[in-house]
PDB file of N, CA and C in Angstrom:
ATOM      1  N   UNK A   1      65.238  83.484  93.166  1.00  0.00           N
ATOM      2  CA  UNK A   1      65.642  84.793  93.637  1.00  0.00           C
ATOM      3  C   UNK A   1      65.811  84.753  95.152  1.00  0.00           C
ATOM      4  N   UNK A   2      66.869  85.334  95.650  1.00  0.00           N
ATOM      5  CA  UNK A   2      67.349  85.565  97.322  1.00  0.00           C
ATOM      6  C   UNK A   2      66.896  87.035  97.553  1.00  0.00           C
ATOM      7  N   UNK A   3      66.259  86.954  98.731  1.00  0.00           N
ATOM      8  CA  UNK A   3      66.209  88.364  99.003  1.00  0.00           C
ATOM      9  C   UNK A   3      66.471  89.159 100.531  1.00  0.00           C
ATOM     10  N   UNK A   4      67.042  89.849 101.341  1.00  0.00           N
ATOM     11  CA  UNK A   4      67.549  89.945 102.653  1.00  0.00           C
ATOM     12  C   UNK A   4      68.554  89.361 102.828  1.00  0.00           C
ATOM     13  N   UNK A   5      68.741  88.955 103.886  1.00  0.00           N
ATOM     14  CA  UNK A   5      69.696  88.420 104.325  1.00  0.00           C
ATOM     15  C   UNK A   5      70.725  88.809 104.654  1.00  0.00           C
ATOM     16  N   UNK A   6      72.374  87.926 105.531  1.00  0.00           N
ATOM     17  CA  UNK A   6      72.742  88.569 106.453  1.00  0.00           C
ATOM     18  C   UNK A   6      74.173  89.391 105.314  1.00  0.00           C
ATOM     19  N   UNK A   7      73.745  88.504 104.112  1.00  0.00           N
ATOM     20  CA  UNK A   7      74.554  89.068 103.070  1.00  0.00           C
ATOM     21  C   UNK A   7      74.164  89.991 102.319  1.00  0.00           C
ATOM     22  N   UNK A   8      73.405  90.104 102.132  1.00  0.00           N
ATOM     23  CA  UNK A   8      72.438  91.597 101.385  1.00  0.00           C
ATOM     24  C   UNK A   8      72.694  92.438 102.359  1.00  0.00           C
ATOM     25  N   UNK A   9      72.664  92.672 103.296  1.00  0.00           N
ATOM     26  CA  UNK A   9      73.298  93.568 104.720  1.00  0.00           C
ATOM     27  C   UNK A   9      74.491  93.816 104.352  1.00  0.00           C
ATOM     28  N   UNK A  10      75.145  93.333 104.373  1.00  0.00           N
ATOM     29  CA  UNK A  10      76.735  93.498 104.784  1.00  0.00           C
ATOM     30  C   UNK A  10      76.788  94.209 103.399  1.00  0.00           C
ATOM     31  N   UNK A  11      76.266  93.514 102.099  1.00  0.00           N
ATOM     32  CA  UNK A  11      76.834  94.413 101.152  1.00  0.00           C
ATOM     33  C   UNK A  11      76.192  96.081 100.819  1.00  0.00           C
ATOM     34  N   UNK A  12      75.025  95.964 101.866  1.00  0.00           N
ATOM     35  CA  UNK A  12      74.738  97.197 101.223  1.00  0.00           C
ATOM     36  C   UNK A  12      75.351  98.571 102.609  1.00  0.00           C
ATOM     37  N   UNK A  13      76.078  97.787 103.440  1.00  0.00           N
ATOM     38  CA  UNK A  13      76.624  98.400 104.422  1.00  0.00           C
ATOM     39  C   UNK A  13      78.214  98.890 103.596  1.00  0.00           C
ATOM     40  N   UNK A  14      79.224  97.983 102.924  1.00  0.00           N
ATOM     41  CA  UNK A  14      79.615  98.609 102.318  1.00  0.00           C
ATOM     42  C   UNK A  14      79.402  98.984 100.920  1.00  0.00           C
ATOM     43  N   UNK A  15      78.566  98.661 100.632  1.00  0.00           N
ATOM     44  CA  UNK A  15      78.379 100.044  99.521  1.00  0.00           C
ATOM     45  C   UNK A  15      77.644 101.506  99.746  1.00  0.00           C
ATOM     46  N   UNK A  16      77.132 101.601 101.209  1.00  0.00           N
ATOM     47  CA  UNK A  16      76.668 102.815 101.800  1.00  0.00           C
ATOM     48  C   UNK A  16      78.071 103.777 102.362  1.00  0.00           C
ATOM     49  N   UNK A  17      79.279 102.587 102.513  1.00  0.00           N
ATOM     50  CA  UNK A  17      80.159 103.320 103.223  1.00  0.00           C
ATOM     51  C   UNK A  17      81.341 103.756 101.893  1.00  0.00           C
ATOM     52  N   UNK A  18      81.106 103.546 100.740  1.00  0.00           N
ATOM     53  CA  UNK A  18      81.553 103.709  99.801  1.00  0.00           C
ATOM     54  C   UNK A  18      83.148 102.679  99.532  1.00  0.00           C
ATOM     55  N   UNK A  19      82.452 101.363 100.074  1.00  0.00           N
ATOM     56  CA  UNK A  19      83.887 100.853  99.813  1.00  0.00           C
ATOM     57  C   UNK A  19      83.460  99.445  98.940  1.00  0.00           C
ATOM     58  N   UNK A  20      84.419  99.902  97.895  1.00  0.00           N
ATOM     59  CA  UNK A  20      84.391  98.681  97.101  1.00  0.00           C
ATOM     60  C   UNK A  20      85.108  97.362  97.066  1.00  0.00           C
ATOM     61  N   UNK A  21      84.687  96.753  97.845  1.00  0.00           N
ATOM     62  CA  UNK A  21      84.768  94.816  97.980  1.00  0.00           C
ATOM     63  C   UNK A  21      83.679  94.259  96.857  1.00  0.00           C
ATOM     64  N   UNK A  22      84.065  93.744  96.593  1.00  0.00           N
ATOM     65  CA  UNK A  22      83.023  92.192  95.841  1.00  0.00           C
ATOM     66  C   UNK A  22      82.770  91.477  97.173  1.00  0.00           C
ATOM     67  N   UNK A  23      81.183  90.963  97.038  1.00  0.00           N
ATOM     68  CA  UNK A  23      80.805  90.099  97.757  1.00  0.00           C
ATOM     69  C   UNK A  23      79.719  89.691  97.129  1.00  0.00           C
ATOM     70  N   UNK A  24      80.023  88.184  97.264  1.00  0.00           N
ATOM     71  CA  UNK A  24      79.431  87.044  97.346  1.00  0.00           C
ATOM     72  C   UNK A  24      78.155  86.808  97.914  1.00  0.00           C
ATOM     73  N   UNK A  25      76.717  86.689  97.957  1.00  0.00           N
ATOM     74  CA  UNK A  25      75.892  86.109  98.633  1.00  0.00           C
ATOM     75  C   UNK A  25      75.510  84.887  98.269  1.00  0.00           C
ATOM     76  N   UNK A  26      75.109  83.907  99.719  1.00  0.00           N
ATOM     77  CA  UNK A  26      74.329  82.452  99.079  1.00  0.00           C
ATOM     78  C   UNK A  26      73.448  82.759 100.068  1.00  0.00           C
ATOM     79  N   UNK A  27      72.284  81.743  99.650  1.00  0.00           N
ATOM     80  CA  UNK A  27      71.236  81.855 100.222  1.00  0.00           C
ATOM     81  C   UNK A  27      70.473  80.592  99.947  1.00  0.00           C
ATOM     82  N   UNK A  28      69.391  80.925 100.556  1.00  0.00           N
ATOM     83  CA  UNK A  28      68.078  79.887  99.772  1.00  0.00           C
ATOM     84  C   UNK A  28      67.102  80.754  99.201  1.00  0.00           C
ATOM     85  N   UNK A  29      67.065  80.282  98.137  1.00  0.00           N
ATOM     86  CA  UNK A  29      65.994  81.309  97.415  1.00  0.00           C
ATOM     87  C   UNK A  29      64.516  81.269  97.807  1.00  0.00           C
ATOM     88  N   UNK A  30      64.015  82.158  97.726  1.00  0.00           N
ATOM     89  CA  UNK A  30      62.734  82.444  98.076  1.00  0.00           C
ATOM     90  C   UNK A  30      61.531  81.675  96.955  1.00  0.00           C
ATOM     91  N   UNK A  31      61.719  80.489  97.418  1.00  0.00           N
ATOM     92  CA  UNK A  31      60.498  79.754  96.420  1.00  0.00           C
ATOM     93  C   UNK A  31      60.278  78.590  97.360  1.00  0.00           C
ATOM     94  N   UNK A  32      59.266  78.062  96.610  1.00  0.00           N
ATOM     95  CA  UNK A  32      58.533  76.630  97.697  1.00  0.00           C
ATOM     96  C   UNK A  32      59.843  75.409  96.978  1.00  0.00           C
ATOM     97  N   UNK A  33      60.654  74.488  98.091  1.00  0.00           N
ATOM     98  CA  UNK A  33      61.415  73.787  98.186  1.00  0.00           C
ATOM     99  C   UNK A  33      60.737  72.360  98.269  1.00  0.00           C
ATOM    100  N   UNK A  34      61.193  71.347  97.177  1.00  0.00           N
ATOM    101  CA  UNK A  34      60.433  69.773  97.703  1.00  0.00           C
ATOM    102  C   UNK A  34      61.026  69.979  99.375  1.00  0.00           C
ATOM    103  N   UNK A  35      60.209  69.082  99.999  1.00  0.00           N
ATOM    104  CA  UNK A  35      60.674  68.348 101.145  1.00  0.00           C
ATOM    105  C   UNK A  35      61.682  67.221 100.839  1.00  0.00           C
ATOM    106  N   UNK A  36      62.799  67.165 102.045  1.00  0.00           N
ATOM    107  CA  UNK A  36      63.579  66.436 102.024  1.00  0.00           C
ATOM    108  C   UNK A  36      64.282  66.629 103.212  1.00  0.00           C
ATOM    109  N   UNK A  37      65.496  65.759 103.050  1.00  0.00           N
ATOM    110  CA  UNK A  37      66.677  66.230 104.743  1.00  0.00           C
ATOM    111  C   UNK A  37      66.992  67.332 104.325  1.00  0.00           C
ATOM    112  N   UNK A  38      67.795  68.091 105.355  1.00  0.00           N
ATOM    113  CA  UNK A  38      68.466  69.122 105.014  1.00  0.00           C
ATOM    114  C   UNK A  38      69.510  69.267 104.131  1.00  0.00           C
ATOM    115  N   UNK A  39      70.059  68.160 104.592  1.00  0.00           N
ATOM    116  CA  UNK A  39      71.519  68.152 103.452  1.00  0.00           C
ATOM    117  C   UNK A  39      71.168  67.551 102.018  1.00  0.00           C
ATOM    118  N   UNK A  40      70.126  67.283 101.836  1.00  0.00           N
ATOM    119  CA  UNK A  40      69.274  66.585 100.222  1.00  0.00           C
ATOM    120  C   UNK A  40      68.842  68.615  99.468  1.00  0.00           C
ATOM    121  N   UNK A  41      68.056  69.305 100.409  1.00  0.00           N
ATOM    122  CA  UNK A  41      68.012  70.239  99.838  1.00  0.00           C
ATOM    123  C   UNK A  41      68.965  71.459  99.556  1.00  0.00           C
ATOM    124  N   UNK A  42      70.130  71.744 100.743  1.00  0.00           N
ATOM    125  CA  UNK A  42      71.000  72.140 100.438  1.00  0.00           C
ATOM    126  C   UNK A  42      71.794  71.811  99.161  1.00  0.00           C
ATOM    127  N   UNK A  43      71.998  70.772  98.713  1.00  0.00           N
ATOM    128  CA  UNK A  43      73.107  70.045  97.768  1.00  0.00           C
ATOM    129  C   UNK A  43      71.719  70.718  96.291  1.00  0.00           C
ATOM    130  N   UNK A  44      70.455  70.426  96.730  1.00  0.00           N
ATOM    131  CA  UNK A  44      69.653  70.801  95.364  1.00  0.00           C
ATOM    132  C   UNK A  44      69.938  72.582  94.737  1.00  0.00           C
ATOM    133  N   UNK A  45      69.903  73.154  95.798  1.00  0.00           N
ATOM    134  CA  UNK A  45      70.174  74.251  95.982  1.00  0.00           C
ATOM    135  C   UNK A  45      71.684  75.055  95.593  1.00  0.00           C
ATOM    136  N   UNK A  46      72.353  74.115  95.605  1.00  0.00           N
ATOM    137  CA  UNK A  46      74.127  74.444  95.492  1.00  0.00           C
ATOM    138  C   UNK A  46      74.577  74.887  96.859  1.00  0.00           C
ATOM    139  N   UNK A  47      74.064  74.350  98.451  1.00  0.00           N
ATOM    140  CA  UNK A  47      74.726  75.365  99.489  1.00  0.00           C
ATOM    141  C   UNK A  47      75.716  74.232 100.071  1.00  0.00           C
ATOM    142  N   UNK A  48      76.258  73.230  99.294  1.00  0.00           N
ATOM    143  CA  UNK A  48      77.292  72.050 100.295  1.00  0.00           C
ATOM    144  C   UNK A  48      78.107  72.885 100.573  1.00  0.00           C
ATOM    145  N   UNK A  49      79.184  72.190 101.306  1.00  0.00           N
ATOM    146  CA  UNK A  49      80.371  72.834 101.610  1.00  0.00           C
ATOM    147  C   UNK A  49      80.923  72.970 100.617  1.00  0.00           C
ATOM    148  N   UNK A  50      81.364  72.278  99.873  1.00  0.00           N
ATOM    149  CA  UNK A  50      81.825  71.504  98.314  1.00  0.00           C
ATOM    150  C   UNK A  50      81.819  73.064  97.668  1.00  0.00           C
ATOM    151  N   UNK A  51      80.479  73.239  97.183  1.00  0.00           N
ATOM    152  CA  UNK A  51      79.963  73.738  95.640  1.00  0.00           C
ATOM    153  C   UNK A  51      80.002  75.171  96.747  1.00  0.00           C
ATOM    154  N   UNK A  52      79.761  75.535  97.743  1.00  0.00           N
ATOM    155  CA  UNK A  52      80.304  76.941  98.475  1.00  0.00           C
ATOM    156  C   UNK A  52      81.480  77.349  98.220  1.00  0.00           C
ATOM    157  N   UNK A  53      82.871  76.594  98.868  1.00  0.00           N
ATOM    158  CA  UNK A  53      83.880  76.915  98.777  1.00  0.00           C
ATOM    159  C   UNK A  53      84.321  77.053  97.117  1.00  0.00           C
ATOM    160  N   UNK A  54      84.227  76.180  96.341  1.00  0.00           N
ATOM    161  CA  UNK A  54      84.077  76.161  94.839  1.00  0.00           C
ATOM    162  C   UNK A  54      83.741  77.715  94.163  1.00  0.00           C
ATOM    163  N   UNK A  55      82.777  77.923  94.946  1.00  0.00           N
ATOM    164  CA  UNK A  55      82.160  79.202  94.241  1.00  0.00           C
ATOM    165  C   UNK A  55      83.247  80.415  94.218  1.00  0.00           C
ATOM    166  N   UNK A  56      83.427  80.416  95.658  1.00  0.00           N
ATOM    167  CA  UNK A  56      84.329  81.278  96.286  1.00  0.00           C
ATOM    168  C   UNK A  56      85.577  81.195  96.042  1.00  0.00           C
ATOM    169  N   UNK A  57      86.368  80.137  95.185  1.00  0.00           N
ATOM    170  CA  UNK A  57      87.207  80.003  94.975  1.00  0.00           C
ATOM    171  C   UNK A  57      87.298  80.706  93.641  1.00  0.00           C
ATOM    172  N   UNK A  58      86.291  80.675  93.095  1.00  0.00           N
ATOM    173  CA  UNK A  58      86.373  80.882  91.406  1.00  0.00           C
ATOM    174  C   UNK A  58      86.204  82.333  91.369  1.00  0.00           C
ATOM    175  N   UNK A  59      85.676  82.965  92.521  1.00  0.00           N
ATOM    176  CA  UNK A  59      85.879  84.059  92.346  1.00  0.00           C
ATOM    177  C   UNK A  59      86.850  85.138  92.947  1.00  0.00           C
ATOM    178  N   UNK A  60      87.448  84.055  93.684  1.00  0.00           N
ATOM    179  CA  UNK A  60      89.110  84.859  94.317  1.00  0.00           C
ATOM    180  C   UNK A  60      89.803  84.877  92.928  1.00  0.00           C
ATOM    181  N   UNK A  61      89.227  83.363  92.179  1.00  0.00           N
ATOM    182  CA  UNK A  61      90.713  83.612  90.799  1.00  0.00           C
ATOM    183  C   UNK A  61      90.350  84.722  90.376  1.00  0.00           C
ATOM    184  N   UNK A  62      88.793  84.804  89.771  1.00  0.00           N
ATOM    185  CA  UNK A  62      88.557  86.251  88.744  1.00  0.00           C
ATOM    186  C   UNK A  62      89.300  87.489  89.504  1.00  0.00           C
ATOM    187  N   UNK A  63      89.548  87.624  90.735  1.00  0.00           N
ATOM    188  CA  UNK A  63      89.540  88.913  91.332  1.00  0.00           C
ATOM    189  C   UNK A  63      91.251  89.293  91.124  1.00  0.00           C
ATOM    190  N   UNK A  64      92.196  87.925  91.798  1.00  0.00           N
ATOM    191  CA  UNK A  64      93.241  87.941  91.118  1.00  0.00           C
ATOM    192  C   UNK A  64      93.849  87.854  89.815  1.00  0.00           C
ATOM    193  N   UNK A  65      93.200  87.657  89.140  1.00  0.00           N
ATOM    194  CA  UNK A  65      93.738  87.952  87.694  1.00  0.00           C
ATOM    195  C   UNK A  65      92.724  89.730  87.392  1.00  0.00           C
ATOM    196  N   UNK A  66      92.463  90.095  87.824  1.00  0.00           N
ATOM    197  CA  UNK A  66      91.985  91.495  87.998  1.00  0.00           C
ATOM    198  C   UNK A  66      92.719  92.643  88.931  1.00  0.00           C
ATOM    199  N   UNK A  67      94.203  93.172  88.852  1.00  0.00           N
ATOM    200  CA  UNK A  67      94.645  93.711  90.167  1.00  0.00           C
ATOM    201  C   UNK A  67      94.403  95.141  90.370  1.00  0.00           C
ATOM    202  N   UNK A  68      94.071  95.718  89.262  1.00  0.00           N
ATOM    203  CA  UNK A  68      93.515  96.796  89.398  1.00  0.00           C
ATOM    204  C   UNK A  68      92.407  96.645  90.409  1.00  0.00           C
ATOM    205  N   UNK A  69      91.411  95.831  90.357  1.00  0.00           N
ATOM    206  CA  UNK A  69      90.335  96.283  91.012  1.00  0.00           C
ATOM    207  C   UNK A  69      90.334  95.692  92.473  1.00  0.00           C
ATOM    208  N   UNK A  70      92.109  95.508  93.223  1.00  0.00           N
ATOM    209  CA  UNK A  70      92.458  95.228  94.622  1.00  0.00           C
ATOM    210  C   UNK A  70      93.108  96.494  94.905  1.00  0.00           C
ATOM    211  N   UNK A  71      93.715  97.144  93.637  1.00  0.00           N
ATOM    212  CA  UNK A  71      94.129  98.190  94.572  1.00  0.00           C
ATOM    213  C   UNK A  71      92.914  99.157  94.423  1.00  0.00           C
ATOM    214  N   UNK A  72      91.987  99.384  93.423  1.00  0.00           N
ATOM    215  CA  UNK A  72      90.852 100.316  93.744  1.00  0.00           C
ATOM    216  C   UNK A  72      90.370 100.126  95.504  1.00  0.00           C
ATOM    217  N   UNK A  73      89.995  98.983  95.574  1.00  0.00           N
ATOM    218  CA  UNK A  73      89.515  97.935  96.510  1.00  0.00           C
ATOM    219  C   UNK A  73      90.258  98.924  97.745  1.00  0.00           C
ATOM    220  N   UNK A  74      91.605  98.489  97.812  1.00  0.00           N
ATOM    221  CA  UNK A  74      92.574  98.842  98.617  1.00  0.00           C
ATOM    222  C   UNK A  74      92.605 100.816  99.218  1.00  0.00           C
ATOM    223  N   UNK A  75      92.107 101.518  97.970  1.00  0.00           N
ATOM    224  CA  UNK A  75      92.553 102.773  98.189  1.00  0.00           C
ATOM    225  C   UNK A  75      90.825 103.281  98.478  1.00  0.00           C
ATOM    226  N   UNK A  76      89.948 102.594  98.381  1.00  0.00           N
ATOM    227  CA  UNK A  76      88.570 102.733  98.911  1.00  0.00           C
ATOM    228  C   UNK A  76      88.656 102.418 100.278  1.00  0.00           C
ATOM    229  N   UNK A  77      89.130 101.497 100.812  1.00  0.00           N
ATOM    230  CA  UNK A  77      89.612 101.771 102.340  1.00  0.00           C
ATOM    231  C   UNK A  77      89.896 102.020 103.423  1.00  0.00           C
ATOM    232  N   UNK A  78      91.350 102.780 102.537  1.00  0.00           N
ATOM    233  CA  UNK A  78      92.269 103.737 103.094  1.00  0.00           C
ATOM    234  C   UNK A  78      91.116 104.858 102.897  1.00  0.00           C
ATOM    235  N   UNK A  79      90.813 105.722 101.730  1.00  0.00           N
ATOM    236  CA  UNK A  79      89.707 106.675 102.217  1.00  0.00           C
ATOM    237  C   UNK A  79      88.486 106.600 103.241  1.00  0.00           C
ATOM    238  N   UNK A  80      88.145 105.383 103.423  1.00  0.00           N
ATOM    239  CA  UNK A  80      87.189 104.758 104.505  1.00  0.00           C
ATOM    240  C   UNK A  80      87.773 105.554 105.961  1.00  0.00           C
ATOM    241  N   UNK A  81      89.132 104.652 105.931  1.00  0.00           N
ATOM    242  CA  UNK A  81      89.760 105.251 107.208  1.00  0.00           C
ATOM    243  C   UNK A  81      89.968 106.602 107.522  1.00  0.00           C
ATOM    244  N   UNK A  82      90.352 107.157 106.557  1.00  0.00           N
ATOM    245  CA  UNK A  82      90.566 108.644 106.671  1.00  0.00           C
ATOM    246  C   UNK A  82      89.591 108.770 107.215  1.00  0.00           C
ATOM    247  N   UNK A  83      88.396 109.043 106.246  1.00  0.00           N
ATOM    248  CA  UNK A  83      87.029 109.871 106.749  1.00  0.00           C
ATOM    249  C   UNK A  83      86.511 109.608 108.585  1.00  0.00           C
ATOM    250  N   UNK A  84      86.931 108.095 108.842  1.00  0.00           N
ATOM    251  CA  UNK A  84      86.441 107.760 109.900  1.00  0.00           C
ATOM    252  C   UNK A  84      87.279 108.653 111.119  1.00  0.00           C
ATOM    253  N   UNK A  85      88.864 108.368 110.535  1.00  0.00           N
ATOM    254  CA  UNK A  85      89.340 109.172 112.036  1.00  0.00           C
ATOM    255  C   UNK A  85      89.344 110.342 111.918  1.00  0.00           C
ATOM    256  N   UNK A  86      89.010 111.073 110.753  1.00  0.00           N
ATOM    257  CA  UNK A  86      88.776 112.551 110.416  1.00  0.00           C
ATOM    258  C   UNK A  86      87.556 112.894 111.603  1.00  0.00           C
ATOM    259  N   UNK A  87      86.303 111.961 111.158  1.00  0.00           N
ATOM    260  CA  UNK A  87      85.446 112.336 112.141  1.00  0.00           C
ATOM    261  C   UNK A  87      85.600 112.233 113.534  1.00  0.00           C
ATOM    262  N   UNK A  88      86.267 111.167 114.220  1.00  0.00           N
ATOM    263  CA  UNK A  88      86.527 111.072 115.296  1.00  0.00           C
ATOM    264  C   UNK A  88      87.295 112.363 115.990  1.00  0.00           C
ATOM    265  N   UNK A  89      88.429 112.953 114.949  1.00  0.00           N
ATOM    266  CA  UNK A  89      88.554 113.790 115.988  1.00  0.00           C
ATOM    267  C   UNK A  89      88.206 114.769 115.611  1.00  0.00           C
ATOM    268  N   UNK A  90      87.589 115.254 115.109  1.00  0.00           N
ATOM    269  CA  UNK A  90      86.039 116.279 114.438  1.00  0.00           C
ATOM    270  C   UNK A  90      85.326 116.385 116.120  1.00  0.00           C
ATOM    271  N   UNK A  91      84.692 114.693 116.639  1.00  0.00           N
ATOM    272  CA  UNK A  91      84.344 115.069 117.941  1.00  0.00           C
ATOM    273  C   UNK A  91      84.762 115.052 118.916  1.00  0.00           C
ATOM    274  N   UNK A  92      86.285 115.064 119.163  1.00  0.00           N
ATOM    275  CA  UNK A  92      86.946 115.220 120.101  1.00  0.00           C
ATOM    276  C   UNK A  92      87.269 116.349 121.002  1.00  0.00           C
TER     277      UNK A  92
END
């Protein structure tokens, strides 16, 4: 299990702002790790460059063969923006 992090942030920043992206977190999970080099436990872990980009790749396909949920994506946004310059000149 992962817990914090700079990706648990970001996603709960947009899902506070009501915008729907998919995101991805990696991490290191929160458990006791053998000792080893760094790059021995990363690779145990799945964080190479390799098996990262991999991940992320597999889930651009799911998202593109999904287009509905780019333009949801897309029109969550655009309401983002609204609201934002709505407020701005709210305090103008």
């Amino acid at each position: 299990m992962r817990t914090g992090g700079v990706g648990a942030a970001v996603a709960q920043t947009l899902g506070d702002a009501e915008v729907d992206l998919p995101v991805r977190t990696f991490g290191i999970p929160e458990a006791f790790l053998p000792h080893a080099k760094r790059g021995e436990v990363l690779a145990d872990i799945g964080l190479t460059p390799a098996e990262i980009a991999g991940r992320i790749g597999a889930a651009l396909t799911r998202i593109a063969v999904r287009p509905e949920r780019a333009s949801t994506a897309a029109g969550a946004r655009s309401a983002t923006r609204a609201r934002t310059v709505a407020a701005k000149e709210s305090q103008a």
